[in-house]
C-alpha atoms as a PDB file:
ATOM      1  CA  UNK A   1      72.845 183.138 -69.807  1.00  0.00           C
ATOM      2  CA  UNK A   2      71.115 185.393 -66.892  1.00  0.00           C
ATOM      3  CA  UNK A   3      67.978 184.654 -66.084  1.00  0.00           C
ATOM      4  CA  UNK A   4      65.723 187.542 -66.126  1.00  0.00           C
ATOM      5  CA  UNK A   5      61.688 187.818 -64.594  1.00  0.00           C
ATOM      6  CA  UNK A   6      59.228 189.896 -66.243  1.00  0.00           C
ATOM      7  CA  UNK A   7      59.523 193.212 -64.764  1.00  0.00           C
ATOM      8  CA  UNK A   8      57.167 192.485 -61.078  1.00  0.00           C
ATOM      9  CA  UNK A   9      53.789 192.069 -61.954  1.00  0.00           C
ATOM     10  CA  UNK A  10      51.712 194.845 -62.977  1.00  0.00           C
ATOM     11  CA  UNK A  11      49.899 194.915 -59.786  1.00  0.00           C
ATOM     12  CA  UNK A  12      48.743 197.637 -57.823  1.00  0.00           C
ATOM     13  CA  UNK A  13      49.946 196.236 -54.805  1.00  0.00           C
ATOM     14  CA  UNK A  14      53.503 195.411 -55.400  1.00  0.00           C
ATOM     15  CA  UNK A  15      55.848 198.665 -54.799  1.00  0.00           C
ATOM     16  CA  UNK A  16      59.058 196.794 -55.738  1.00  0.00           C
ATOM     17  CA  UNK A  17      60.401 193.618 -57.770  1.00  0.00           C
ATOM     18  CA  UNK A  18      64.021 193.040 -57.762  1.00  0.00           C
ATOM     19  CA  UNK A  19      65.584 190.024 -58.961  1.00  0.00           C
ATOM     20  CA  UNK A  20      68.491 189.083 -57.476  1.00  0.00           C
ATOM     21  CA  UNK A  21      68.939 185.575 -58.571  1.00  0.00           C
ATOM     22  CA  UNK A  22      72.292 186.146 -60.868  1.00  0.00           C
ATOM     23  CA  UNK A  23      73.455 186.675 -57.327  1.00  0.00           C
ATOM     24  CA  UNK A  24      72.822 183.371 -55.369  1.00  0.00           C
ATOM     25  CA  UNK A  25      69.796 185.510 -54.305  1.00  0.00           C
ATOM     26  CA  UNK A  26      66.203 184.760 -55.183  1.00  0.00           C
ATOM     27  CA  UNK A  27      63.140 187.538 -55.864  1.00  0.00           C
ATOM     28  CA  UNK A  28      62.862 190.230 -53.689  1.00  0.00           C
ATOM     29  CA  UNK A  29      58.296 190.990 -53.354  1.00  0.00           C
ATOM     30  CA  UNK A  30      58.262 194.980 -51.613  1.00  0.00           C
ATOM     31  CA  UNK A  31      54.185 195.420 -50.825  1.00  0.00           C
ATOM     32  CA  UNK A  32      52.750 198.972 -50.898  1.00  0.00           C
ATOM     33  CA  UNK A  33      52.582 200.154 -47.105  1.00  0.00           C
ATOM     34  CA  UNK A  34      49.701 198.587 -45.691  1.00  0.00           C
ATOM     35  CA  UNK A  35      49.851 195.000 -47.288  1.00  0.00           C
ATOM     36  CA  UNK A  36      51.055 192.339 -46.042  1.00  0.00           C
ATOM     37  CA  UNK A  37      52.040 188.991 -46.848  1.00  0.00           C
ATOM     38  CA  UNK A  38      51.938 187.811 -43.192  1.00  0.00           C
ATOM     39  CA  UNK A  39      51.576 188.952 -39.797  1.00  0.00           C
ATOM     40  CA  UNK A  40      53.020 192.559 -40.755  1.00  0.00           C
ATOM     41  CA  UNK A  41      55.967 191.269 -43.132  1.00  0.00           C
ATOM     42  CA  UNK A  42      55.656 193.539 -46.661  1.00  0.00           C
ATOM     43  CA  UNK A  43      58.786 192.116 -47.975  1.00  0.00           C
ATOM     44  CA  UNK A  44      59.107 188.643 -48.947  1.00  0.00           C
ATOM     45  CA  UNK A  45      61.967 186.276 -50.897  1.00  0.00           C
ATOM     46  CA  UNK A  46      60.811 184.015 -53.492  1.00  0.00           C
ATOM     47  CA  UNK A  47      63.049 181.325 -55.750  1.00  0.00           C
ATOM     48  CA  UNK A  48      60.784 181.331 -58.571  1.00  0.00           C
ATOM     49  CA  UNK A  49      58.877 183.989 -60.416  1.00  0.00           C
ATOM     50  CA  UNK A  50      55.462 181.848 -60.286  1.00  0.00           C
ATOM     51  CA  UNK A  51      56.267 181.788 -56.238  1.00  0.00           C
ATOM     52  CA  UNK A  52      56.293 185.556 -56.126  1.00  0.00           C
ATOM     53  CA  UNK A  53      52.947 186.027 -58.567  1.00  0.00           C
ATOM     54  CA  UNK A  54      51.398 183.423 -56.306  1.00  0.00           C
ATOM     55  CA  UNK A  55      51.961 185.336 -53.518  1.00  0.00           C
ATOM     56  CA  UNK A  56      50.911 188.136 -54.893  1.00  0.00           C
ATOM     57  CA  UNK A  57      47.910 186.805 -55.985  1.00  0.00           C
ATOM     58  CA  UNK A  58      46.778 185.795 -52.456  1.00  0.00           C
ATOM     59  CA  UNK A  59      47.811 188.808 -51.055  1.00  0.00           C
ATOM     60  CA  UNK A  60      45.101 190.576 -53.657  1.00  0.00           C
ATOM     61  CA  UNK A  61      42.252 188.217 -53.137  1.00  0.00           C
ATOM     62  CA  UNK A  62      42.827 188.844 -49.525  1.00  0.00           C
ATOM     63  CA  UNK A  63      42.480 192.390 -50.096  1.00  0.00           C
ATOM     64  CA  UNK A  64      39.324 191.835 -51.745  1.00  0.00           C
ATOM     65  CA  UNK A  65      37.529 190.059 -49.152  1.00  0.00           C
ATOM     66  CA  UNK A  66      36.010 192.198 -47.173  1.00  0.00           C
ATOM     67  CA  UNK A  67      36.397 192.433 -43.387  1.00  0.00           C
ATOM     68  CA  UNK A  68      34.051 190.385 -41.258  1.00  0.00           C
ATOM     69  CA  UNK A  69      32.460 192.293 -38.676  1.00  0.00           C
ATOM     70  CA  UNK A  70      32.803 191.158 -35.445  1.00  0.00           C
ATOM     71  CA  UNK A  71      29.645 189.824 -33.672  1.00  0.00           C
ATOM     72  CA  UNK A  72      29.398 190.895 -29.812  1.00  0.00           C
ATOM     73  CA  UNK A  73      28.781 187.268 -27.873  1.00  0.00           C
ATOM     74  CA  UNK A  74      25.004 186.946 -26.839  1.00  0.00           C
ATOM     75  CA  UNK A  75      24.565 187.249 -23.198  1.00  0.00           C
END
């Protein structure tokens, strides 16, 4: 039997989902340019589909947050 994900989530962010666990691989997360999941990596591996939505998930709520705006240092 193969296992099979969901097609990727439904989320905005996500540009790509491949599965590629029938291969000895695990699930391939592609970010819309601009997102990231650290540092400036957009593409991540997962072994589990709740892994990847995880991810995802922080990657959004991130998103959300908005920036903090830098205080100059009082002199």
């Amino acid at each position: 039997m193969t296992r099979a994900a969901r097609p990727g989530p439904d989320h905005p962010l996500v540009e790509h989902w491949d599965d590629e666990r029938d291969i000895g691989n695990g699930i391939i997360v592609t970010l819309l340019p601009g997102h990231f999941f650290y540092d400036d990596c957009g593409v991540m591996g997962f072994d589990t589909v709740a892994d990847a939505r995880n991810a995802v998930r922080g990657v959004a709520g991130r998103a959300r947050k908005p920036a903090r705006a830098l205080r100059r240092p009082r002199l």
